[in-house]
PDB file of N, CA and C in Angstrom:
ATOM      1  N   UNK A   1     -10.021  -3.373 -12.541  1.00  0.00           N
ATOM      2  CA  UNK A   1      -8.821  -2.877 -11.884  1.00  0.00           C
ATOM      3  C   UNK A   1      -9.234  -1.912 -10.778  1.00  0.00           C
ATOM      4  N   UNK A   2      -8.775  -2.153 -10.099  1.00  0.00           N
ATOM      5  CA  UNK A   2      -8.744  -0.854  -8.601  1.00  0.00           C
ATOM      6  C   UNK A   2      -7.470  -0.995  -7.995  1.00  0.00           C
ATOM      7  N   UNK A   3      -7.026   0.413  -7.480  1.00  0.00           N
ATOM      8  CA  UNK A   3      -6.117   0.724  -6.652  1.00  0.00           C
ATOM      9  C   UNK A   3      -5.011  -0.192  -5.554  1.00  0.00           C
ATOM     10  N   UNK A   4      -5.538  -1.451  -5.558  1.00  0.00           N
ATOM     11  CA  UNK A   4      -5.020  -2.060  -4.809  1.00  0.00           C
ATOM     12  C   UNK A   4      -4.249  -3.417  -5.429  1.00  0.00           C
ATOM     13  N   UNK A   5      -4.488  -2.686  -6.761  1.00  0.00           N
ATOM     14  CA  UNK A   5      -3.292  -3.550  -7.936  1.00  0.00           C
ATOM     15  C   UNK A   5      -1.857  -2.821  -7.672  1.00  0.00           C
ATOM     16  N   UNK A   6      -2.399  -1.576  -7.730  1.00  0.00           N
ATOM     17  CA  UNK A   6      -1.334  -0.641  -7.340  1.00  0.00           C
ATOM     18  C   UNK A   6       0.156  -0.891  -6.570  1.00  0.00           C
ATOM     19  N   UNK A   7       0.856  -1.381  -6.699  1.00  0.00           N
ATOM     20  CA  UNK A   7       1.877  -1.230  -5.980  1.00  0.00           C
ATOM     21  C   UNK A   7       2.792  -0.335  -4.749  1.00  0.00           C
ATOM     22  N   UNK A   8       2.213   0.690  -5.448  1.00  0.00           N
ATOM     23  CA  UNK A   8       2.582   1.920  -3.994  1.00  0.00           C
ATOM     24  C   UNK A   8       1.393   2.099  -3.491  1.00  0.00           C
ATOM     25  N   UNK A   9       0.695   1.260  -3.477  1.00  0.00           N
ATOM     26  CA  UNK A   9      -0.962   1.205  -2.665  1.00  0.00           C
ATOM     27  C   UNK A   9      -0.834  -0.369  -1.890  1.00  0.00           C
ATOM     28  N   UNK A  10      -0.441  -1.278  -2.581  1.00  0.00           N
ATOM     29  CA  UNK A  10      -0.863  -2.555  -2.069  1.00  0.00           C
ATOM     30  C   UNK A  10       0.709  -2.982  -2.287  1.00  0.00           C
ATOM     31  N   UNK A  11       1.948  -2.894  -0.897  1.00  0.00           N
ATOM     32  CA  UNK A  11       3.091  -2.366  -1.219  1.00  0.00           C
ATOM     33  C   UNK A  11       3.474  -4.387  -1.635  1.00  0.00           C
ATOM     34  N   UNK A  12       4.629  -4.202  -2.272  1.00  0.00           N
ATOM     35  CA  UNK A  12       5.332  -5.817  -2.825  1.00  0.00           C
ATOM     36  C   UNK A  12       6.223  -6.403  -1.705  1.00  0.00           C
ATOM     37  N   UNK A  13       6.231  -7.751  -1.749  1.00  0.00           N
ATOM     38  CA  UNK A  13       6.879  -8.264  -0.505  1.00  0.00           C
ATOM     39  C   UNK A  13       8.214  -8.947  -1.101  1.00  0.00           C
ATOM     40  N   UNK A  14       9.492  -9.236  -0.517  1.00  0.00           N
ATOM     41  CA  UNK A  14      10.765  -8.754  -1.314  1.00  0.00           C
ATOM     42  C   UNK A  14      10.794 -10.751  -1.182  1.00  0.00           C
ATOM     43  N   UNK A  15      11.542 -11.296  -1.889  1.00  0.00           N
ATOM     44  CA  UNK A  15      12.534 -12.641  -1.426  1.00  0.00           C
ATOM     45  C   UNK A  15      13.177 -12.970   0.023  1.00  0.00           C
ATOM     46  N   UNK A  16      13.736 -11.447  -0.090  1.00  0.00           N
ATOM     47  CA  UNK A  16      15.042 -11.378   1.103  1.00  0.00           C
ATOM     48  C   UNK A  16      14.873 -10.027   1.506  1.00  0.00           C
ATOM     49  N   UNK A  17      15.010 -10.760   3.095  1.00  0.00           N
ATOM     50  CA  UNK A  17      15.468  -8.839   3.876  1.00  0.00           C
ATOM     51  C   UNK A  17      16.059  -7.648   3.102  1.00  0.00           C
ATOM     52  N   UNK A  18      17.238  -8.610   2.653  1.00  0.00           N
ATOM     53  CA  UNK A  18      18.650  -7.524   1.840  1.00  0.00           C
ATOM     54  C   UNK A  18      17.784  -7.366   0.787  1.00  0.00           C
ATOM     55  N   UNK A  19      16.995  -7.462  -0.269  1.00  0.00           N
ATOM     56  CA  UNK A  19      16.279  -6.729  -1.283  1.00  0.00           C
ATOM     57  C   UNK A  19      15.066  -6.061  -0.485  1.00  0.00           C
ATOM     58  N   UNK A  20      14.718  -6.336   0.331  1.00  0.00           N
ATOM     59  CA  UNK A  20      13.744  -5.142   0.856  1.00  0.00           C
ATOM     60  C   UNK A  20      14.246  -4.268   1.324  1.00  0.00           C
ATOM     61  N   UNK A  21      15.682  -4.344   2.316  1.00  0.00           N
ATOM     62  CA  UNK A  21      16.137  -3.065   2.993  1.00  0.00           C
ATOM     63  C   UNK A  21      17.472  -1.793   1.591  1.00  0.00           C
ATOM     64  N   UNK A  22      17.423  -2.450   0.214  1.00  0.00           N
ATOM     65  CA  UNK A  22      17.773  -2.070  -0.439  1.00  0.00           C
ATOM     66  C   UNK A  22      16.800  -1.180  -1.328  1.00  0.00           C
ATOM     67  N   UNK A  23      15.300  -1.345  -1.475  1.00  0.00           N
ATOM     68  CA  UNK A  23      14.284  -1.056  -1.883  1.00  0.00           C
ATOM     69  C   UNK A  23      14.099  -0.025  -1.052  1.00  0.00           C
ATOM     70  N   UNK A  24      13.855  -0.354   0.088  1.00  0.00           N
ATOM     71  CA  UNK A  24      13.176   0.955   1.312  1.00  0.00           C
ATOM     72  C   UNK A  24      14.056   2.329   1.603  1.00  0.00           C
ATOM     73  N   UNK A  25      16.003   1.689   1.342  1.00  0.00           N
ATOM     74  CA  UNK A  25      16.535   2.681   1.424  1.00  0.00           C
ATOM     75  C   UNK A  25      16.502   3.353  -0.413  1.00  0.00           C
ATOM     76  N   UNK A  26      16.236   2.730  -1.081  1.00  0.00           N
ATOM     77  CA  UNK A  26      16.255   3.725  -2.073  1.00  0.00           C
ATOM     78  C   UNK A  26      15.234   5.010  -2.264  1.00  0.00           C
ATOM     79  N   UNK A  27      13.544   4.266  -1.839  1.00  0.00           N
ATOM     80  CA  UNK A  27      12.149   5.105  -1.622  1.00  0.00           C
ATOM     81  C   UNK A  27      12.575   5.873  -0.607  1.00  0.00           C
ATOM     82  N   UNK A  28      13.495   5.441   0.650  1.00  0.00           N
ATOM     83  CA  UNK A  28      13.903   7.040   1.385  1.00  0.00           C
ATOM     84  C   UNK A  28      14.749   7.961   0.725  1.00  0.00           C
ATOM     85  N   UNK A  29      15.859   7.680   0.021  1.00  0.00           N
ATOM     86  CA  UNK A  29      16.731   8.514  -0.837  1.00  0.00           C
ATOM     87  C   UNK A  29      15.401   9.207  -1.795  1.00  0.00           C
ATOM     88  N   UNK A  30      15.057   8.927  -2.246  1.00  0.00           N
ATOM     89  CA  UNK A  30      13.959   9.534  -3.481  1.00  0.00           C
ATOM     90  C   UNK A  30      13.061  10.420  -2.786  1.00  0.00           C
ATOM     91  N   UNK A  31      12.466  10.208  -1.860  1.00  0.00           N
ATOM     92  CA  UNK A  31      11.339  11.041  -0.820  1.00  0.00           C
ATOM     93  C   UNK A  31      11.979  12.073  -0.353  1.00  0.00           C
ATOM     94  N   UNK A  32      13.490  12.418   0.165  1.00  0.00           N
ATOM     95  CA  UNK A  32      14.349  13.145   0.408  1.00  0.00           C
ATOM     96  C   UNK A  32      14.199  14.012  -0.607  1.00  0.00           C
ATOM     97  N   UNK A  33      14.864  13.324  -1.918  1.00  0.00           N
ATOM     98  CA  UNK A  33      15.437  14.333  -2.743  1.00  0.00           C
ATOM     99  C   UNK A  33      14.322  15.216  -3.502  1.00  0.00           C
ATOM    100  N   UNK A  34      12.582  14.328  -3.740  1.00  0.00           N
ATOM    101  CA  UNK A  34      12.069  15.290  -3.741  1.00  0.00           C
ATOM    102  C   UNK A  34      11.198  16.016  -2.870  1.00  0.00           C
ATOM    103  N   UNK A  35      11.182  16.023  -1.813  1.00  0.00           N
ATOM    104  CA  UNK A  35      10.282  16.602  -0.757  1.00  0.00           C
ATOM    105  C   UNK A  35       8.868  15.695  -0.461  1.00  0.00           C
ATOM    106  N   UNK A  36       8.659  14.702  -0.553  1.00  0.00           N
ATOM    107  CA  UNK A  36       7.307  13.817  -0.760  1.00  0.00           C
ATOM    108  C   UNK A  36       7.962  12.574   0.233  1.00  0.00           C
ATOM    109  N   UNK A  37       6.723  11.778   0.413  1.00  0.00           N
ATOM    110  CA  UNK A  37       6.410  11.019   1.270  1.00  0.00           C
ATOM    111  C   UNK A  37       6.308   9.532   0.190  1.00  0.00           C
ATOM    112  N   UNK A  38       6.937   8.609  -0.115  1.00  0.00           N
ATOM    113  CA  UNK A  38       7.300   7.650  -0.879  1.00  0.00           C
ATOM    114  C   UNK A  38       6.904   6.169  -0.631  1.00  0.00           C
ATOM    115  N   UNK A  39       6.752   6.777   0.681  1.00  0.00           N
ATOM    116  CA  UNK A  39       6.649   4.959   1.449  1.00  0.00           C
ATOM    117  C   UNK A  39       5.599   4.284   1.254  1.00  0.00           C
ATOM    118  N   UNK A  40       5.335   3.364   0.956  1.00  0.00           N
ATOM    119  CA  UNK A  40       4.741   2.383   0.589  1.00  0.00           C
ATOM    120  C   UNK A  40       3.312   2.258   2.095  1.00  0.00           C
ATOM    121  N   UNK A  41       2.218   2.063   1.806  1.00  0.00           N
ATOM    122  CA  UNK A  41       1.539   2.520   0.785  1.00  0.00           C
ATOM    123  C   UNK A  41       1.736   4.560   0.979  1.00  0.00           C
ATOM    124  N   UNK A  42       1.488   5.251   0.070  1.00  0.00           N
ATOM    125  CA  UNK A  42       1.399   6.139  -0.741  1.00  0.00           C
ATOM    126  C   UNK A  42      -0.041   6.423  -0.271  1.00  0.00           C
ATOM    127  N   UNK A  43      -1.187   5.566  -0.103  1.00  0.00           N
ATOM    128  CA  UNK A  43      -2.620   6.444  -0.379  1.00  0.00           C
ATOM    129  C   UNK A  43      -2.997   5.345   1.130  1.00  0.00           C
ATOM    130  N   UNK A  44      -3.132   5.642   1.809  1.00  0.00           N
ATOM    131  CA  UNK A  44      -3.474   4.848   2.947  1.00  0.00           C
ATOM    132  C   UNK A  44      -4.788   4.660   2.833  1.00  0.00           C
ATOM    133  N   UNK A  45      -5.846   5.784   1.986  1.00  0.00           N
ATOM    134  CA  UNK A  45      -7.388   5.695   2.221  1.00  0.00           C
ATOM    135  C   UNK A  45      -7.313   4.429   1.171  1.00  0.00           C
ATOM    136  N   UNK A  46      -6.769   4.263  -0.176  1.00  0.00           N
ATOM    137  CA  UNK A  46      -7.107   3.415  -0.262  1.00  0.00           C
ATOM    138  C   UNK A  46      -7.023   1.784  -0.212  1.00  0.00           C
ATOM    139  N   UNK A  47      -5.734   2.007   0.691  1.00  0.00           N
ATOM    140  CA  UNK A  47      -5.608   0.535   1.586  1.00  0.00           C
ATOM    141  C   UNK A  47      -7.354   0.622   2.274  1.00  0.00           C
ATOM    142  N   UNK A  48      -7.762   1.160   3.122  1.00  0.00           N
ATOM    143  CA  UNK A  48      -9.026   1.492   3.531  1.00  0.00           C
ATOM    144  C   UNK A  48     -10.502   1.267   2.663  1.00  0.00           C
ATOM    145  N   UNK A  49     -10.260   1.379   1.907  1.00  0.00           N
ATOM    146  CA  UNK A  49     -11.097   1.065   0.866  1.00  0.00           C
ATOM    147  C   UNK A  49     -11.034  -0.637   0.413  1.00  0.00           C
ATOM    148  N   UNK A  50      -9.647  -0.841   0.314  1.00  0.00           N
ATOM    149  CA  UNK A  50      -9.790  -2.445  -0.372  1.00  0.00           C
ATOM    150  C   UNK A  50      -9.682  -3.108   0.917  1.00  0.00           C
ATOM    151  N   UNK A  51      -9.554  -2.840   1.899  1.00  0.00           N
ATOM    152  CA  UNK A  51     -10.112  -3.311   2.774  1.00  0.00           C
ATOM    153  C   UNK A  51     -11.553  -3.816   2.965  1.00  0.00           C
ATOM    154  N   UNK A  52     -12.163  -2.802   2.841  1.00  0.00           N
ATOM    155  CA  UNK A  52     -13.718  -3.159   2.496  1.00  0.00           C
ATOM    156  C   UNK A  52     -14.208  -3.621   1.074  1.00  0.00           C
ATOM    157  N   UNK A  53     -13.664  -3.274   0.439  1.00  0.00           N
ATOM    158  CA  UNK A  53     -13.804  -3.713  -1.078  1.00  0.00           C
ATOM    159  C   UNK A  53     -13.191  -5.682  -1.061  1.00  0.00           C
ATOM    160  N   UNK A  54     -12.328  -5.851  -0.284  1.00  0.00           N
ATOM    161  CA  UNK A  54     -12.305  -7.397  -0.750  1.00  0.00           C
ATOM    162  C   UNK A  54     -12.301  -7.893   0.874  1.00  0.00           C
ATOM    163  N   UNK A  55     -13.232  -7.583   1.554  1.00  0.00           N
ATOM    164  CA  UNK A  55     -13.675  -8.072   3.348  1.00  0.00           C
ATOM    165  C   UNK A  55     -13.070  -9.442   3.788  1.00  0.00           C
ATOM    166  N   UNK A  56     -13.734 -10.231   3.711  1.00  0.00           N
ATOM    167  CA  UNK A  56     -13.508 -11.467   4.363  1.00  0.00           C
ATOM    168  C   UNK A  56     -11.929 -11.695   3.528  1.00  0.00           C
ATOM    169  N   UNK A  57     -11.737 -11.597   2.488  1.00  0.00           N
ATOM    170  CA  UNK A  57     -10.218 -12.163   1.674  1.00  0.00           C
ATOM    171  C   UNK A  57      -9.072 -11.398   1.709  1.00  0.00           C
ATOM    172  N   UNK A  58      -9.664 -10.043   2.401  1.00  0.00           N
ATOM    173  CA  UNK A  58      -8.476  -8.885   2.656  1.00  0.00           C
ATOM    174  C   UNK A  58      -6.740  -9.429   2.835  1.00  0.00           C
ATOM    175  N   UNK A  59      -6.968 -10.077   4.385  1.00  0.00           N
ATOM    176  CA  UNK A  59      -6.237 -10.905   4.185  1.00  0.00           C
ATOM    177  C   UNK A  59      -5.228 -11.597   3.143  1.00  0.00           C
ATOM    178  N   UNK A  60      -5.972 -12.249   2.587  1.00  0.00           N
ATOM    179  CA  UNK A  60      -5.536 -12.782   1.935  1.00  0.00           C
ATOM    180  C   UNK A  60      -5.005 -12.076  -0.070  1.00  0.00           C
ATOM    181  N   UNK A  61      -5.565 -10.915   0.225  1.00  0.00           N
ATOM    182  CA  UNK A  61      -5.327  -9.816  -0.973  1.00  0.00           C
ATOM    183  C   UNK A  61      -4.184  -8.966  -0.857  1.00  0.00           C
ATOM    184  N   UNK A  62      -3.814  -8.504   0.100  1.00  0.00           N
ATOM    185  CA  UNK A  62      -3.453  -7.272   0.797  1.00  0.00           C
ATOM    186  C   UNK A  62      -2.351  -7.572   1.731  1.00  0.00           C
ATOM    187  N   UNK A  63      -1.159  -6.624   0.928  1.00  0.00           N
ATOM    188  CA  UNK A  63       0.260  -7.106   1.951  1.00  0.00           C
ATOM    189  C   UNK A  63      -0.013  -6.347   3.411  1.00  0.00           C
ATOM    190  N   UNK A  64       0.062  -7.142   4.591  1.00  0.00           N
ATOM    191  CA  UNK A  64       0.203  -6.128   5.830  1.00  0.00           C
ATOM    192  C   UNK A  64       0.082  -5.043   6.162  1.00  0.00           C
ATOM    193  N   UNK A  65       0.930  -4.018   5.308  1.00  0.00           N
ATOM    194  CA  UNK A  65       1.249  -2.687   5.467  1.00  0.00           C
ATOM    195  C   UNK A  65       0.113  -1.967   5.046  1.00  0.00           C
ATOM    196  N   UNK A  66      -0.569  -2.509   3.601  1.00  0.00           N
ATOM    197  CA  UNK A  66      -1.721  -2.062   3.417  1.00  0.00           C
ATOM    198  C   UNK A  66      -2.922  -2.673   4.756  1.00  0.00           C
ATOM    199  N   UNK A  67      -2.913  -3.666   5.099  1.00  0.00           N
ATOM    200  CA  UNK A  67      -3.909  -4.032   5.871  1.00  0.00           C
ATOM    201  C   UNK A  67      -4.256  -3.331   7.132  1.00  0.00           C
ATOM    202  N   UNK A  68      -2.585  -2.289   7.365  1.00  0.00           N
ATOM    203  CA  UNK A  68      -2.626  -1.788   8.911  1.00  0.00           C
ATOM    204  C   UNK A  68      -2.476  -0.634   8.084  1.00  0.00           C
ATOM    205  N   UNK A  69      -3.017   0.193   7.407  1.00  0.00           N
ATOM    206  CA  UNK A  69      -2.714   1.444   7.229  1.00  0.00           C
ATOM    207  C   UNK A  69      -3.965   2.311   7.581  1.00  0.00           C
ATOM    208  N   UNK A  70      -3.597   3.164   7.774  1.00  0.00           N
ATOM    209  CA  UNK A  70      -4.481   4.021   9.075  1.00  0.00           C
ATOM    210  C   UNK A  70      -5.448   4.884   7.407  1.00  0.00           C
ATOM    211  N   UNK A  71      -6.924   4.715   7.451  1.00  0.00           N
ATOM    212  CA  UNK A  71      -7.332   5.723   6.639  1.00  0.00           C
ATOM    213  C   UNK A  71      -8.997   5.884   6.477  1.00  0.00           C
ATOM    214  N   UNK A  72      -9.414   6.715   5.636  1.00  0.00           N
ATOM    215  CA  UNK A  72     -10.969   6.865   5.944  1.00  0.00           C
ATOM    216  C   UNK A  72     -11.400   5.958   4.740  1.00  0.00           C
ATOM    217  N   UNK A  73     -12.714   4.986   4.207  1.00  0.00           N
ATOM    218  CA  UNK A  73     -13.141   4.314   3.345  1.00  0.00           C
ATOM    219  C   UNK A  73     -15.032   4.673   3.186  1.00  0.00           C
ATOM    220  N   UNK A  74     -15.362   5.139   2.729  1.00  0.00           N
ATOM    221  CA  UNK A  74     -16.668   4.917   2.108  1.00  0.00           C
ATOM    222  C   UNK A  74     -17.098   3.319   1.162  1.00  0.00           C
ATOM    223  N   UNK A  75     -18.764   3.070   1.124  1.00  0.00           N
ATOM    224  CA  UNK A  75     -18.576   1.686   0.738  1.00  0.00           C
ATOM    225  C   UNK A  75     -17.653   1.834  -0.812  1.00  0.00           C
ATOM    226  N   UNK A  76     -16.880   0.557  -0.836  1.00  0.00           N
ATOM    227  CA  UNK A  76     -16.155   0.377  -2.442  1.00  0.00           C
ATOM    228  C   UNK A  76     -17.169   0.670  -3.039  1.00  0.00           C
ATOM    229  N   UNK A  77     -17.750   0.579  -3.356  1.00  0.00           N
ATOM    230  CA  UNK A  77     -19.257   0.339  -4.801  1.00  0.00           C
ATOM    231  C   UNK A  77     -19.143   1.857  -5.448  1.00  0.00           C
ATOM    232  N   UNK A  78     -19.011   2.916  -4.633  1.00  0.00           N
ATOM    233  CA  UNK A  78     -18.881   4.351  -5.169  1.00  0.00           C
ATOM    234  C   UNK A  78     -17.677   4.743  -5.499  1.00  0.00           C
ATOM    235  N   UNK A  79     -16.503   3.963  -5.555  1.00  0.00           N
ATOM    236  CA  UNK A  79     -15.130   3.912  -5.639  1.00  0.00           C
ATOM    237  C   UNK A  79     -14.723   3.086  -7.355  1.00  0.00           C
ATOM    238  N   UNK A  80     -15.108   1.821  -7.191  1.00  0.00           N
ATOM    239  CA  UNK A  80     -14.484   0.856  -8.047  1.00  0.00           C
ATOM    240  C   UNK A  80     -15.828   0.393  -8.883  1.00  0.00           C
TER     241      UNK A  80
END
């Protein structure tokens, strides 16, 4: 297991618009109410990490949001 099982790391992709824009407005209601940052991914380093941790298949591992998330990664091997 590593981090990019994670769900608020490696964010879920909906059926339908209307269940994603029902999802996103709820993680903004919640981030509001408690002062935190909710949005999907949550740990951007380690989108960054399974990035390098699954290279060539990233792609194919990794919803978008994780794939474009801005963060620092050392090699996986000292991680996972």
């Amino acid at each position: 297991m590593n981090p990019a099982w994670d769900e608020a790391v490696n964010c879920s992709s909906y059926r339908t618009s209307e269940i994603e824009h029902h999802v996103e407005a709820r993680i903004r209601e919640r981030s509001l109410a408690d002062g935190m940052d909710y949005s999907c991914p949550v740990e951007p380093n380690a989108c960054a990490k399974a990035r390098n941790r699954y290279a060539d298949f990233a792609e194919r591992r990794l919803h978008p949001a994780c794939l474009a998330a801005e963060g620092d990664a050392r090699p996986w091997w000292r991680f996972w």
